[in-house]
N, C-alpha and C. Protein backbone atom coordinates (compact mmCIF):
# COMPACT_ATOMS: atom_id res chain seq x y z
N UNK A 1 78.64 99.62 107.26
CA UNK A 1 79.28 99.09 108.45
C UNK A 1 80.71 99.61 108.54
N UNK A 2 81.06 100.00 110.09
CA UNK A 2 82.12 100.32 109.75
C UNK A 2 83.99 99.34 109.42
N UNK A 3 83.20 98.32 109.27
CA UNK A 3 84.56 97.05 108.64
C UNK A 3 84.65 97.31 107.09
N UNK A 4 83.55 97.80 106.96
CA UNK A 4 83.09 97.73 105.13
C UNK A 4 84.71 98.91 104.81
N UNK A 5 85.02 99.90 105.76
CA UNK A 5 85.68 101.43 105.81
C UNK A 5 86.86 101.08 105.58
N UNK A 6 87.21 100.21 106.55
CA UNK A 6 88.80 99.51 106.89
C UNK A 6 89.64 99.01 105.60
N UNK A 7 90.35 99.63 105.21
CA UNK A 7 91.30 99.27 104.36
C UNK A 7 91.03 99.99 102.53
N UNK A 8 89.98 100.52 103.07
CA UNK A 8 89.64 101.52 101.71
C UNK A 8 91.03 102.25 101.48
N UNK A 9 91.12 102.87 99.83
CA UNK A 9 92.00 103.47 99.85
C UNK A 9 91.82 105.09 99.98
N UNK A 10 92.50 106.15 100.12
CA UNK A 10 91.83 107.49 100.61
C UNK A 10 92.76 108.32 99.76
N UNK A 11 91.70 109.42 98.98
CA UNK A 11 91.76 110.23 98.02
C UNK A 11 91.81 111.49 98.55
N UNK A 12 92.37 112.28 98.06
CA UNK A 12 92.19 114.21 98.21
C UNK A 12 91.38 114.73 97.44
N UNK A 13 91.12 115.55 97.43
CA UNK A 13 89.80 115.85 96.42
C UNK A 13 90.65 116.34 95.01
N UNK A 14 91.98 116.29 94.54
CA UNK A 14 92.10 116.17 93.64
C UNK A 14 92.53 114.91 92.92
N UNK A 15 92.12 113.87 93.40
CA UNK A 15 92.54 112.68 93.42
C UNK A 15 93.42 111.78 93.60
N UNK A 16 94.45 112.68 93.91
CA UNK A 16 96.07 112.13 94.93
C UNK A 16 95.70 111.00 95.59
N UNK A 17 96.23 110.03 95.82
CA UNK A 17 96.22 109.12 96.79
C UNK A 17 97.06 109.44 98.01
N UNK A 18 96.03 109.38 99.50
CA UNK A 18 96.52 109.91 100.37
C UNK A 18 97.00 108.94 101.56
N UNK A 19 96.35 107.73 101.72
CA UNK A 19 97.12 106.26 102.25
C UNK A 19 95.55 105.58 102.34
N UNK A 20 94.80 104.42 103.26
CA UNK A 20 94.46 103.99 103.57
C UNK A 20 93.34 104.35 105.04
N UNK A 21 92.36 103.28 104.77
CA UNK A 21 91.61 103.55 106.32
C UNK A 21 92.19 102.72 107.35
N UNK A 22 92.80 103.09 108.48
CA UNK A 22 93.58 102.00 109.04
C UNK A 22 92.74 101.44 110.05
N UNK A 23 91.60 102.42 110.62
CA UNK A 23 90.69 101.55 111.38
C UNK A 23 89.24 102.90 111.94
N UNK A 24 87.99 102.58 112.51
CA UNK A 24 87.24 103.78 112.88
C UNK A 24 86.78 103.25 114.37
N UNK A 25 86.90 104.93 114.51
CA UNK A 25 86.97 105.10 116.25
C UNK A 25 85.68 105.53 116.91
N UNK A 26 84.96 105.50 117.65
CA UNK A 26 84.48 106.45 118.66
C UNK A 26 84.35 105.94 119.90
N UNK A 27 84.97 107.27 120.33
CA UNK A 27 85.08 107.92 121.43
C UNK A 27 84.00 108.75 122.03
N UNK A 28 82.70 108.39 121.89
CA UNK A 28 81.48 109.20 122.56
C UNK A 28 81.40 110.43 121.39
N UNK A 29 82.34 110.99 120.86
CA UNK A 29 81.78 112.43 120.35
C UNK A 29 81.77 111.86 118.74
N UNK A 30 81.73 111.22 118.06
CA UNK A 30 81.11 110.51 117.05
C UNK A 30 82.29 109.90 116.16
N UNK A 31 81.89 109.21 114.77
CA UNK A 31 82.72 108.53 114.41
C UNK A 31 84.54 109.26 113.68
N UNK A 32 85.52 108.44 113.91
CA UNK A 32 86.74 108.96 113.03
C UNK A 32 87.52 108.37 112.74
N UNK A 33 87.66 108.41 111.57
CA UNK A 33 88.69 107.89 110.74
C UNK A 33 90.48 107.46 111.10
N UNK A 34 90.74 106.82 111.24
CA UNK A 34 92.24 106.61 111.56
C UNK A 34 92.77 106.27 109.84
N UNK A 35 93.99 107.29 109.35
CA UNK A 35 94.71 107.24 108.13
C UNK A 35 95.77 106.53 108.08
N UNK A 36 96.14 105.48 107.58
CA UNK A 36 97.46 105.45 107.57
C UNK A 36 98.04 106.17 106.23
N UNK A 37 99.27 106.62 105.99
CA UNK A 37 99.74 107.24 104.97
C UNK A 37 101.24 107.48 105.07
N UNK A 38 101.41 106.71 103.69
CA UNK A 38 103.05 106.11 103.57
C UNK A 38 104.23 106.88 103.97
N UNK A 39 105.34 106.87 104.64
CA UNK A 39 105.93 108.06 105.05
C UNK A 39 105.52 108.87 106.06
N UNK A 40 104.40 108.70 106.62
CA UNK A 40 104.05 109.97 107.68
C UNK A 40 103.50 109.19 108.66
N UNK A 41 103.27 110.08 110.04
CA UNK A 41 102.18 109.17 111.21
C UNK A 41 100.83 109.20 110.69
N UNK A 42 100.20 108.07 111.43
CA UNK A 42 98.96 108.32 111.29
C UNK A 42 97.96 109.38 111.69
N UNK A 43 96.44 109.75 110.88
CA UNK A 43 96.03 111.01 111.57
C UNK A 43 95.03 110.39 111.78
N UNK A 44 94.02 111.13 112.41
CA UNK A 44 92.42 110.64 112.60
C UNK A 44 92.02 111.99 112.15
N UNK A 45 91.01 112.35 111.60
CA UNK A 45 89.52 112.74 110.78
C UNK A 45 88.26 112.56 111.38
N UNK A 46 87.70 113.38 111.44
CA UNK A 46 86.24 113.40 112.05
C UNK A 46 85.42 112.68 110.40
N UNK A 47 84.26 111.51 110.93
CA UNK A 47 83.87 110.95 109.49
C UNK A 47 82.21 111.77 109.82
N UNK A 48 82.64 113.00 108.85
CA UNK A 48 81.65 113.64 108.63
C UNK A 48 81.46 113.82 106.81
N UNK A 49 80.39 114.43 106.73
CA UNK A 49 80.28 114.55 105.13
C UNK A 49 81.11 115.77 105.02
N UNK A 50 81.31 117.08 105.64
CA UNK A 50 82.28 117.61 105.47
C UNK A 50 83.70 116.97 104.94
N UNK A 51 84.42 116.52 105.88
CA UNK A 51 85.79 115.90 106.15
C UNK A 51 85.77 114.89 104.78
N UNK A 52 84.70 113.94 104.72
CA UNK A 52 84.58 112.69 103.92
C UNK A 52 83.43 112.58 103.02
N UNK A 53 83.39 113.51 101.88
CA UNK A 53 82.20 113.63 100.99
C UNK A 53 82.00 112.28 100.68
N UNK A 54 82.93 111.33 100.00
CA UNK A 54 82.33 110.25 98.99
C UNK A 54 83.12 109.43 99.56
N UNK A 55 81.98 108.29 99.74
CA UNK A 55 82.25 107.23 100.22
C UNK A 55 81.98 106.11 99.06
N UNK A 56 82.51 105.36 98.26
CA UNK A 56 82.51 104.85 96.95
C UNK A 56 82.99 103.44 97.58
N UNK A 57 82.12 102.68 98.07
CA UNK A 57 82.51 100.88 98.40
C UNK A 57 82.47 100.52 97.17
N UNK A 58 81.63 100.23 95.72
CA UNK A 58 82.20 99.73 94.64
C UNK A 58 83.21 100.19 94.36
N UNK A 59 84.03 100.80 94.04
CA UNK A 59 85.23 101.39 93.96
C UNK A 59 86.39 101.08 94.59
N UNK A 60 86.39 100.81 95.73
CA UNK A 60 86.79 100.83 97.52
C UNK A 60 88.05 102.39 97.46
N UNK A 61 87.32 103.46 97.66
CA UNK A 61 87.95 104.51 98.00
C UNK A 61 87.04 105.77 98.80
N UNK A 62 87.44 106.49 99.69
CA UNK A 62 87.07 107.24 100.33
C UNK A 62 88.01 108.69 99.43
N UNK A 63 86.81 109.48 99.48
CA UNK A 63 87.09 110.93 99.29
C UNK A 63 87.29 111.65 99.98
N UNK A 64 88.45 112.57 100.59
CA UNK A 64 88.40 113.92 101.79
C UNK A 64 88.34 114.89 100.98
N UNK A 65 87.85 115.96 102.05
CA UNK A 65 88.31 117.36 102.29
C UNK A 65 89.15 117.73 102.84
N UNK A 66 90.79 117.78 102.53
CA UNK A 66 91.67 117.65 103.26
C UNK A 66 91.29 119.05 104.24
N UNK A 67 90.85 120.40 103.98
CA UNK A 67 90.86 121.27 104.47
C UNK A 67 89.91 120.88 105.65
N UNK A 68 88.22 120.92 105.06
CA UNK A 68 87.80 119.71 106.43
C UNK A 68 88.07 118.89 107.52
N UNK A 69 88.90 117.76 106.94
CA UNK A 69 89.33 116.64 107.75
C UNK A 69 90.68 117.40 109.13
N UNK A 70 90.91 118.64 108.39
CA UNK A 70 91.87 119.21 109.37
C UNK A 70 93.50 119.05 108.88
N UNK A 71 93.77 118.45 107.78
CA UNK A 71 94.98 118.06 106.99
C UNK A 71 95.79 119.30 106.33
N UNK A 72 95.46 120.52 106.52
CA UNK A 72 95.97 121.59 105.69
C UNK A 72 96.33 122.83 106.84
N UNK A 73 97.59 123.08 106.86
CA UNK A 73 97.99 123.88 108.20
C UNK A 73 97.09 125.34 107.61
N UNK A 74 97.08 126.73 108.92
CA UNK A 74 96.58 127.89 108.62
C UNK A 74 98.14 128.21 108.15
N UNK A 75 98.21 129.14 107.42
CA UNK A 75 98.84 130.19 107.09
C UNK A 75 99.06 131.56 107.20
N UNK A 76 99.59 131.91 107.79
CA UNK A 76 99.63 133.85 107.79
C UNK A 76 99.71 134.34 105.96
N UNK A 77 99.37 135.48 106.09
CA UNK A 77 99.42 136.11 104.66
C UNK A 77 100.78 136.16 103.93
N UNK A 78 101.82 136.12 104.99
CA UNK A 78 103.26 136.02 104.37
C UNK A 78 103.83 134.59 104.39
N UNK A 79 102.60 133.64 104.10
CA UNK A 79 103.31 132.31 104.18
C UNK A 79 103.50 131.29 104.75
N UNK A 80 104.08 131.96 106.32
CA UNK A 80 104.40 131.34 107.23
C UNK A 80 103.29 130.26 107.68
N UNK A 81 103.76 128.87 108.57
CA UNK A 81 102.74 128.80 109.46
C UNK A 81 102.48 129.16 111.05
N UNK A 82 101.03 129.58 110.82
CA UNK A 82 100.65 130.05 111.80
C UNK A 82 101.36 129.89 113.43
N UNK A 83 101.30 130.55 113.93
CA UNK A 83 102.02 130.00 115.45
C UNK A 83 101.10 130.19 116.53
N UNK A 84 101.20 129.66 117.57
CA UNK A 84 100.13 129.10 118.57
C UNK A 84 100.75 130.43 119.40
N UNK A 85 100.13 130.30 120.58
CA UNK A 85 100.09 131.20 121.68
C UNK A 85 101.71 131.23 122.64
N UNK A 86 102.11 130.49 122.82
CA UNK A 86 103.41 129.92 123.27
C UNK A 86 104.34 130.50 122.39
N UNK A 87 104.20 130.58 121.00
CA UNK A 87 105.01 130.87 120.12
C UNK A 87 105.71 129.75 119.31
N UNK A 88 105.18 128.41 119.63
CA UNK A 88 105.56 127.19 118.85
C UNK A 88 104.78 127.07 117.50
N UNK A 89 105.34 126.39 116.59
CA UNK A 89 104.19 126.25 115.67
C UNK A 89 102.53 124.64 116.48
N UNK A 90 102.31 125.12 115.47
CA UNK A 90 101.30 123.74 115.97
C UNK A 90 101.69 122.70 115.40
N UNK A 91 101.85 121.29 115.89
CA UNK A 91 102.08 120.34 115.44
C UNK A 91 100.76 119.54 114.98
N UNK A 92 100.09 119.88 115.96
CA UNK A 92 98.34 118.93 115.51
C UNK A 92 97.70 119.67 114.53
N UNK A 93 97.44 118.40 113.78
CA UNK A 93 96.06 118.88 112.88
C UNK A 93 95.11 119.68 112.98
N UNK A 94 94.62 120.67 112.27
CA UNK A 94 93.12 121.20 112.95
C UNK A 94 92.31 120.90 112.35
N UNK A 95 90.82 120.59 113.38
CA UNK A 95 89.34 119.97 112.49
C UNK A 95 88.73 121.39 112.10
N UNK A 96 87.33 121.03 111.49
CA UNK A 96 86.91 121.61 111.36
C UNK A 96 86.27 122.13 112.44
């Protein structure tokens, strides 16, 4: 259920603690995750097995793919991040 989700705590796949489930959404195109995480805004995550391999209720923690979930900017080969068409960087997350 998705109340069971709410307030889990949320892992990186190297086991970092990354904040909390702050609540799950859909919007017609299927379920997602809302993060809260200490210091930063909140993100939303597509709750796919991609994005969210392990889901551990005895435990109460959720596992990402940060690269999945869209949490990890692109990079150019020299580092940089990537820049959009405009020439701004991107501020939004990208999904998968």
């Amino acid at each position: 259920f998705h109340d069971d989700l709410v307030g889990l705590a949320v892992k990186d796949e190297t086991g970092a603690s990354v904040g909390r489930v702050k609540a799950v959404h859909n919007f017609g195109g299927g379920d997602i995750l809302e993060l809260e995480r200490p210091g930063h805004p909140s993100v939303m995550i597509p709750f796919s097995h991609a994005a969210v391999p392990v889901v551990d209720l005895d435990r109460d923690f959720i596992q990402i793919d940060t690269t999945a979930a869209g949490l990890v900017e692109d990079e150019d080969d020299d580092g940089r991040a990537r820049q959009t068409q405009r020439g701004k960087p991107s501020s939004r997350p990208r999904g998968p």
